[in-house]
PDB file of N, CA and C in Angstrom:
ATOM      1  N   UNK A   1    -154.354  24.992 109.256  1.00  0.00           N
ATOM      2  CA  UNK A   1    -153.043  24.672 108.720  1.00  0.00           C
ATOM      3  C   UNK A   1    -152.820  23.164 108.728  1.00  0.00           C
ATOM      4  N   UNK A   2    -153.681  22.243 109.759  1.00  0.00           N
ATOM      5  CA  UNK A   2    -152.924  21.239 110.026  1.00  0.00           C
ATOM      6  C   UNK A   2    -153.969  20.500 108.757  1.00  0.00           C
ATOM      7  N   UNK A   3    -154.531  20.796 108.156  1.00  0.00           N
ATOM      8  CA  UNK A   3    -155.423  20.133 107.304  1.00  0.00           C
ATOM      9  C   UNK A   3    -154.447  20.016 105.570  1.00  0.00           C
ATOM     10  N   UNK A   4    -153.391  20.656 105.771  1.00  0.00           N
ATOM     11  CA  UNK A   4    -152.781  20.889 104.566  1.00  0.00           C
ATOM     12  C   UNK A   4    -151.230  20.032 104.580  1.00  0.00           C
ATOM     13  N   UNK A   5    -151.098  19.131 105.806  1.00  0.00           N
ATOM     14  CA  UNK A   5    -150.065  18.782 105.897  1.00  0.00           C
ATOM     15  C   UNK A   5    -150.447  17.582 104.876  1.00  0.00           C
ATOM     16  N   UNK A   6    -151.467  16.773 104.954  1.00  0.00           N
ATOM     17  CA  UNK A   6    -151.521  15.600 104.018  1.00  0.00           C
ATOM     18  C   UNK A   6    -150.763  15.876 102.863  1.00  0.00           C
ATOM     19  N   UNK A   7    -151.528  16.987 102.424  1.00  0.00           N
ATOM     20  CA  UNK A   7    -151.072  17.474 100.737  1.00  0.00           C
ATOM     21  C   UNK A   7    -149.054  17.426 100.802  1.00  0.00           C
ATOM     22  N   UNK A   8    -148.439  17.879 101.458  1.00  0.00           N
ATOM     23  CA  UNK A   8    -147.586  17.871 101.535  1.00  0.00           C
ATOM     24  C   UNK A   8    -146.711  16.330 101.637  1.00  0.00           C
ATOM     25  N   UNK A   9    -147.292  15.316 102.544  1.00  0.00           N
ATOM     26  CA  UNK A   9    -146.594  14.330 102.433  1.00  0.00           C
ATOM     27  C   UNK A   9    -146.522  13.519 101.035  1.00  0.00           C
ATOM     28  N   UNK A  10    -147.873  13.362 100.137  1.00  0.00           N
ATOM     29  CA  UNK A  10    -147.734  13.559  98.938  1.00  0.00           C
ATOM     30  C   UNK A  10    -146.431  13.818  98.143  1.00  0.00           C
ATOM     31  N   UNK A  11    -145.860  15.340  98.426  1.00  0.00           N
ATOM     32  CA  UNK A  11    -144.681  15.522  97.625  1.00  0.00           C
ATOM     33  C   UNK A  11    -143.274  14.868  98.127  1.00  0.00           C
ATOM     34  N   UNK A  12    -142.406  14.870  96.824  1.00  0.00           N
ATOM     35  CA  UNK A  12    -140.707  14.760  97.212  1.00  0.00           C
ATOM     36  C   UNK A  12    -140.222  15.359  96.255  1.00  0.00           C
ATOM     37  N   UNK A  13    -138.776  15.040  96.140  1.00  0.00           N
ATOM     38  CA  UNK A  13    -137.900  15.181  95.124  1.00  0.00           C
ATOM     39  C   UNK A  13    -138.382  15.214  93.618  1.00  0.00           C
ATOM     40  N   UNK A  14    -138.949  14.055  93.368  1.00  0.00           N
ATOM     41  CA  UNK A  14    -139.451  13.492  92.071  1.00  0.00           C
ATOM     42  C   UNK A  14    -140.498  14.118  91.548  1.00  0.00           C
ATOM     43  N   UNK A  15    -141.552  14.544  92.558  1.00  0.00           N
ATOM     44  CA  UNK A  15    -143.075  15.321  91.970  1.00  0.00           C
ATOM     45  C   UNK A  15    -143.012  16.413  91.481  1.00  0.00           C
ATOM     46  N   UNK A  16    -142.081  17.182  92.066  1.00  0.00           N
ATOM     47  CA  UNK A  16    -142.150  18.477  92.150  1.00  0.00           C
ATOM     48  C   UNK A  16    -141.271  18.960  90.904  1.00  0.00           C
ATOM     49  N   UNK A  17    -141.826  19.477  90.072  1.00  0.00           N
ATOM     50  CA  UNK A  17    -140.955  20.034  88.662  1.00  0.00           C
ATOM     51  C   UNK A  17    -141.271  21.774  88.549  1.00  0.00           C
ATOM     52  N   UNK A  18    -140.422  22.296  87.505  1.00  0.00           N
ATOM     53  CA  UNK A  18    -140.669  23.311  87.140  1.00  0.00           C
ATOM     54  C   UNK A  18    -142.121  23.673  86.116  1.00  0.00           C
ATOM     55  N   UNK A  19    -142.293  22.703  85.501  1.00  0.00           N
ATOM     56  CA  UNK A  19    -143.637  23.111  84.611  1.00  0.00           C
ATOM     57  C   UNK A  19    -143.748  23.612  83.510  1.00  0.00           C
ATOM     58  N   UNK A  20    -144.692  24.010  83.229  1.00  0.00           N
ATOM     59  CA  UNK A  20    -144.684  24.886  82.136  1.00  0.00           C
ATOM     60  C   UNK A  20    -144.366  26.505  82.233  1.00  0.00           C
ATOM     61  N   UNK A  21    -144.686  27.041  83.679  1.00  0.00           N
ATOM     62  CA  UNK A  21    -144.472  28.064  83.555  1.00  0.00           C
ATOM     63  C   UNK A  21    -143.231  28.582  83.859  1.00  0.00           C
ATOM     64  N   UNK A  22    -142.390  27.337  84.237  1.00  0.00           N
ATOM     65  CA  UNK A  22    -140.940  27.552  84.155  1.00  0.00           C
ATOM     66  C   UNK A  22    -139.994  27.080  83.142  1.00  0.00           C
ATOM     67  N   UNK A  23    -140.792  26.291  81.761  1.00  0.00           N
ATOM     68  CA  UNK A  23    -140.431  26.334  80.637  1.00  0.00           C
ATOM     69  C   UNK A  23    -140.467  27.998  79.565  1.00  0.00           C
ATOM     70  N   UNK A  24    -141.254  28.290  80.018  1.00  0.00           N
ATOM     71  CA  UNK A  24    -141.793  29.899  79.425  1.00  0.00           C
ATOM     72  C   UNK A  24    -140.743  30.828  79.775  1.00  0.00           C
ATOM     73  N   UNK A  25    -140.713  30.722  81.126  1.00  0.00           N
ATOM     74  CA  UNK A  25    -139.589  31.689  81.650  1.00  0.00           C
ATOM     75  C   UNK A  25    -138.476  31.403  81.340  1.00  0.00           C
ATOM     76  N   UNK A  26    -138.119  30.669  80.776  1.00  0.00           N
ATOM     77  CA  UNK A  26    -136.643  30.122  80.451  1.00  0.00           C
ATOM     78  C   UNK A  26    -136.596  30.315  79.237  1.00  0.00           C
ATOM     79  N   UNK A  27    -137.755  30.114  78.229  1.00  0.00           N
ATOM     80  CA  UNK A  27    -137.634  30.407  76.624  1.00  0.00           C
ATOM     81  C   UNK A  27    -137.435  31.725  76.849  1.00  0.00           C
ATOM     82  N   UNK A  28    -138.146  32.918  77.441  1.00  0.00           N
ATOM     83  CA  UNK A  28    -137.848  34.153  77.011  1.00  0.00           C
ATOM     84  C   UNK A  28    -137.189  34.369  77.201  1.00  0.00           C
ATOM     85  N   UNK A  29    -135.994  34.225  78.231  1.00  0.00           N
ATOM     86  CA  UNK A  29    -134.719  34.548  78.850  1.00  0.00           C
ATOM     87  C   UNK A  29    -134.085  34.125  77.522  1.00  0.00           C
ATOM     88  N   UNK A  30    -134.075  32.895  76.991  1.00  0.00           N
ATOM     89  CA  UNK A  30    -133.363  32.605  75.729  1.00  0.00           C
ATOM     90  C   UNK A  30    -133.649  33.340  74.295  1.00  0.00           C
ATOM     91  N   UNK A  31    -134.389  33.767  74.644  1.00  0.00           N
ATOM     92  CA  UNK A  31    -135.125  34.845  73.537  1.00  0.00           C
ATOM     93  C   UNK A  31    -134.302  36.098  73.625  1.00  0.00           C
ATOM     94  N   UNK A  32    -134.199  36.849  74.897  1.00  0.00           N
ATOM     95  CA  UNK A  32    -134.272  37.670  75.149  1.00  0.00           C
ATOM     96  C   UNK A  32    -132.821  38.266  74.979  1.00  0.00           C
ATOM     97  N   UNK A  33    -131.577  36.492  75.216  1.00  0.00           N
ATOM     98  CA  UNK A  33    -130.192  36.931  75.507  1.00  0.00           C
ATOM     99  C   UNK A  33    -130.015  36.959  73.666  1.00  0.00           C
ATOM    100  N   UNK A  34    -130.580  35.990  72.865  1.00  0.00           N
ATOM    101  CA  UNK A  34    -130.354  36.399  71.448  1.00  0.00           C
ATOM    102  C   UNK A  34    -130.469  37.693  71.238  1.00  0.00           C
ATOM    103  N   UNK A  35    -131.624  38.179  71.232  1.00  0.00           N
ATOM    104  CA  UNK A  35    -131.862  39.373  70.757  1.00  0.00           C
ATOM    105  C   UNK A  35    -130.578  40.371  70.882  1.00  0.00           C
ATOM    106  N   UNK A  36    -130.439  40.542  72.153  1.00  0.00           N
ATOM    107  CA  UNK A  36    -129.458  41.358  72.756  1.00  0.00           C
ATOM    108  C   UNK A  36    -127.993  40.953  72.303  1.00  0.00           C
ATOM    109  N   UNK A  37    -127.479  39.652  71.826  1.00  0.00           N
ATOM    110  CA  UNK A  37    -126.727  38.800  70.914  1.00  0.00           C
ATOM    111  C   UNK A  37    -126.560  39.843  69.881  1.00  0.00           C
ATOM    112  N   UNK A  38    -127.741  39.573  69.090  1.00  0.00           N
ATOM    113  CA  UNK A  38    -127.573  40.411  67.457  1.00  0.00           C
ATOM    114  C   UNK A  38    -127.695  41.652  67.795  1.00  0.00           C
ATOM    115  N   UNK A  39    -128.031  42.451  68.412  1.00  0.00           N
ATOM    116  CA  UNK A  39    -128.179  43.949  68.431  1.00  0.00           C
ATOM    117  C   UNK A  39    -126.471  43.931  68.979  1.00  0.00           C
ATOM    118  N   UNK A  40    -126.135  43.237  69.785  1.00  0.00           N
ATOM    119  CA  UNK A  40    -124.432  44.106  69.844  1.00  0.00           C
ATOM    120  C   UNK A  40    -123.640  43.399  68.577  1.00  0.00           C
ATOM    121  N   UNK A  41    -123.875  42.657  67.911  1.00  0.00           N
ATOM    122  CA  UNK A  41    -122.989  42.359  67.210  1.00  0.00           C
ATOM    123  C   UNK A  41    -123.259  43.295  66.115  1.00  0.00           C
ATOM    124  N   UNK A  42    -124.444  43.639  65.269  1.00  0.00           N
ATOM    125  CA  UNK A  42    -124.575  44.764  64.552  1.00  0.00           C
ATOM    126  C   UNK A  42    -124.129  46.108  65.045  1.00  0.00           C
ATOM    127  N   UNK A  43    -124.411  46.646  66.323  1.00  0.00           N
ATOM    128  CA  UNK A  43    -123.538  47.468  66.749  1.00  0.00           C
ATOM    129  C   UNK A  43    -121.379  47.774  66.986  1.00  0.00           C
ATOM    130  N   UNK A  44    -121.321  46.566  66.972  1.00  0.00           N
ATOM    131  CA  UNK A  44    -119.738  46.387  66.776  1.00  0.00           C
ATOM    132  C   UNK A  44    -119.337  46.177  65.391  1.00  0.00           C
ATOM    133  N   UNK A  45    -120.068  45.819  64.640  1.00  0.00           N
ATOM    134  CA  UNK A  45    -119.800  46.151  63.455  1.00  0.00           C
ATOM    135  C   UNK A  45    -119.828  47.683  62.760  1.00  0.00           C
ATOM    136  N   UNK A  46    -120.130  48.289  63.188  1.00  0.00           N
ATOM    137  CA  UNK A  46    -121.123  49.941  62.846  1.00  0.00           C
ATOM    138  C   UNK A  46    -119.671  50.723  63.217  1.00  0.00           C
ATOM    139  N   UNK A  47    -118.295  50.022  64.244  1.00  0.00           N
ATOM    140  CA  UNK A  47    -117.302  50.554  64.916  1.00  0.00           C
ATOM    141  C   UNK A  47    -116.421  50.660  64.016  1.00  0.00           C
ATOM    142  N   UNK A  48    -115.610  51.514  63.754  1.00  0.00           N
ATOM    143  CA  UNK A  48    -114.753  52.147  62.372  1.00  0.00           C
ATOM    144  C   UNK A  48    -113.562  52.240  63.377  1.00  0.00           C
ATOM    145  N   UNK A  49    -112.604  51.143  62.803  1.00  0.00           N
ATOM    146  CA  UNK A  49    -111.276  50.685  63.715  1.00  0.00           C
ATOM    147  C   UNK A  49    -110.105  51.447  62.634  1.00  0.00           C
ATOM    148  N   UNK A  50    -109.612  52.751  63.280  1.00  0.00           N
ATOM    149  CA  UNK A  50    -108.308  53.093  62.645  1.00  0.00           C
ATOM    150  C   UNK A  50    -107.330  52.351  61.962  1.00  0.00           C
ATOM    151  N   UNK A  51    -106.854  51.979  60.994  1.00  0.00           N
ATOM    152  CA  UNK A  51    -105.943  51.512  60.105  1.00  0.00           C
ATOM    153  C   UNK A  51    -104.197  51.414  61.109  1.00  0.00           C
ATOM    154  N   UNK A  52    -103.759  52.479  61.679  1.00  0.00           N
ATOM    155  CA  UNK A  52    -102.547  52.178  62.358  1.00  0.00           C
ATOM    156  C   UNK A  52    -102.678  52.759  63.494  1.00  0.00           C
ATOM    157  N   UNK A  53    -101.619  52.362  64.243  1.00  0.00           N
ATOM    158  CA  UNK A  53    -101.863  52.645  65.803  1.00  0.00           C
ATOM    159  C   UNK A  53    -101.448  53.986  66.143  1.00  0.00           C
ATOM    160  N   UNK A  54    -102.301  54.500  67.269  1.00  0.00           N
ATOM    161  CA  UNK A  54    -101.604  55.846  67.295  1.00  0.00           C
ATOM    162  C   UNK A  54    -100.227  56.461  67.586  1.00  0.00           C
ATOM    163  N   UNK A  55     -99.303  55.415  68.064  1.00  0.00           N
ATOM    164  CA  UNK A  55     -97.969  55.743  68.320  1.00  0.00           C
ATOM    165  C   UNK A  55     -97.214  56.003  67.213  1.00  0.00           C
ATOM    166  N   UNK A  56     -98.134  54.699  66.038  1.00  0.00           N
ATOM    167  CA  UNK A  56     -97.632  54.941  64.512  1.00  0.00           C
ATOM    168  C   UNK A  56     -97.836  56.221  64.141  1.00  0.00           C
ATOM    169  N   UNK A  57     -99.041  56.561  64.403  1.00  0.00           N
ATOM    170  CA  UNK A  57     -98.728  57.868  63.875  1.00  0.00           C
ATOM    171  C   UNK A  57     -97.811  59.232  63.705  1.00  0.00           C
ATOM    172  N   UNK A  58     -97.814  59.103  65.470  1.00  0.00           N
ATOM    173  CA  UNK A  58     -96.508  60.028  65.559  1.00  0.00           C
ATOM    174  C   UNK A  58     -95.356  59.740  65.386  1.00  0.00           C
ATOM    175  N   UNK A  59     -94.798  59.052  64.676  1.00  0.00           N
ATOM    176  CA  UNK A  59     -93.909  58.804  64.403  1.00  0.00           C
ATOM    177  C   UNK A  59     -93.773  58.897  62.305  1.00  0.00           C
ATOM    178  N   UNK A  60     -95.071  58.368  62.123  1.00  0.00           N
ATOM    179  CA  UNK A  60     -95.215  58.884  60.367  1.00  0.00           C
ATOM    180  C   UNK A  60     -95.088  60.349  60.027  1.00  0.00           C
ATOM    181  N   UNK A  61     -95.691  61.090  61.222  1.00  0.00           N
ATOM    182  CA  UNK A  61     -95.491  62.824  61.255  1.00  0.00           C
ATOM    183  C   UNK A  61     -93.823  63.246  61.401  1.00  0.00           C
ATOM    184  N   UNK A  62     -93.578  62.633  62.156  1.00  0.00           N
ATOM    185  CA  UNK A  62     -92.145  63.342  62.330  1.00  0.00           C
ATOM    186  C   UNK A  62     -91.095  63.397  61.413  1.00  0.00           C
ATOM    187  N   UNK A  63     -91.856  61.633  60.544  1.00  0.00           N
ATOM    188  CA  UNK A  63     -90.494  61.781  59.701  1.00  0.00           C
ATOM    189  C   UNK A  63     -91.114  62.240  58.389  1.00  0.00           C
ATOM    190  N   UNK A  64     -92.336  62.868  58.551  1.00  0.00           N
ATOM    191  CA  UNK A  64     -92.943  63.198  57.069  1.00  0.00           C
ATOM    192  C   UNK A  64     -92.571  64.508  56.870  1.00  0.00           C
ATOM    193  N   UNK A  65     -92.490  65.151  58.236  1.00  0.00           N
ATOM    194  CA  UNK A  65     -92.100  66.789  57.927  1.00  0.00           C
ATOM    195  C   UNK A  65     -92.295  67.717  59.428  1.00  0.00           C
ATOM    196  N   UNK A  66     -92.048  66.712  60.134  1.00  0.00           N
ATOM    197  CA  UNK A  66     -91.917  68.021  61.212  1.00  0.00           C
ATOM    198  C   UNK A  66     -92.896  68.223  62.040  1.00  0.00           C
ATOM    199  N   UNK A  67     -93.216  69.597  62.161  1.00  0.00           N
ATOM    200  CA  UNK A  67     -94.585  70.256  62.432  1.00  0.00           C
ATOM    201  C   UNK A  67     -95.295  70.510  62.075  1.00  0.00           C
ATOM    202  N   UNK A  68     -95.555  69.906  61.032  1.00  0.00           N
ATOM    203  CA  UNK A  68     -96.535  70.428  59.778  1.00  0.00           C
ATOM    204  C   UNK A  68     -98.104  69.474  60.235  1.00  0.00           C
ATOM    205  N   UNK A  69     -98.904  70.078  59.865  1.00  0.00           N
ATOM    206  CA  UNK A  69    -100.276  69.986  60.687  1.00  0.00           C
ATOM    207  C   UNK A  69    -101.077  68.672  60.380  1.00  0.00           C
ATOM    208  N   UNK A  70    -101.599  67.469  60.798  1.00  0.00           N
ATOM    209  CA  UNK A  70    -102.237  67.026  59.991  1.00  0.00           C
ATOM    210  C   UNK A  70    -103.380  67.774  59.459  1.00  0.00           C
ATOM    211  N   UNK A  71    -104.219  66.924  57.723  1.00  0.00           N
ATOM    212  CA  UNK A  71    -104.855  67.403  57.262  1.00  0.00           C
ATOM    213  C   UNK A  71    -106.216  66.820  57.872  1.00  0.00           C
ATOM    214  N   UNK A  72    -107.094  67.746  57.715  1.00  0.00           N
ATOM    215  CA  UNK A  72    -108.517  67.200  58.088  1.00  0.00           C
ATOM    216  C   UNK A  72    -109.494  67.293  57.225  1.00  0.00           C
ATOM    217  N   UNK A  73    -109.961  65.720  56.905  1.00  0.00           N
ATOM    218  CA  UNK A  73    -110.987  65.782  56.062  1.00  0.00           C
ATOM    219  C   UNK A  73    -112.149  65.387  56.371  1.00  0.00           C
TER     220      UNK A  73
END
């Protein structure tokens, strides 16, 4: 062990970087959050948002006629 301390005084603050293989890991992560980006945004688009609110509704029924059923199409 004590043969490995040299190597160590060698380093500091300044030497020591992430690299390349912590450039890689960081592109795919950036890769990875796009992807997942466009797949929900095509998925929230695909979402079919009712025209009026549902309170509106009951209230368009009551004064349209009562009890009368909505229609289903």
């Amino acid at each position: 062990m004590s043969e490995l301390l040299p190597l160590a005084e060698e380093l500091n603050e300044y030497t020591v970087t992430p690299g390349v293989l912590g450039f890689i890991v960081f592109a795919v992560l950036g890769v990875g959050v796009w992807i997942l980006l466009k797949s929900m945004s095509k998925h929230l688009g695909r979402i079919a948002i009712p025209d009026t609110e549902p309170g509106a509704r009951d209230e368009e029924r009551e004064t349209a006629g009562g009890d009368r059923q909505p229609s289903r199409s």
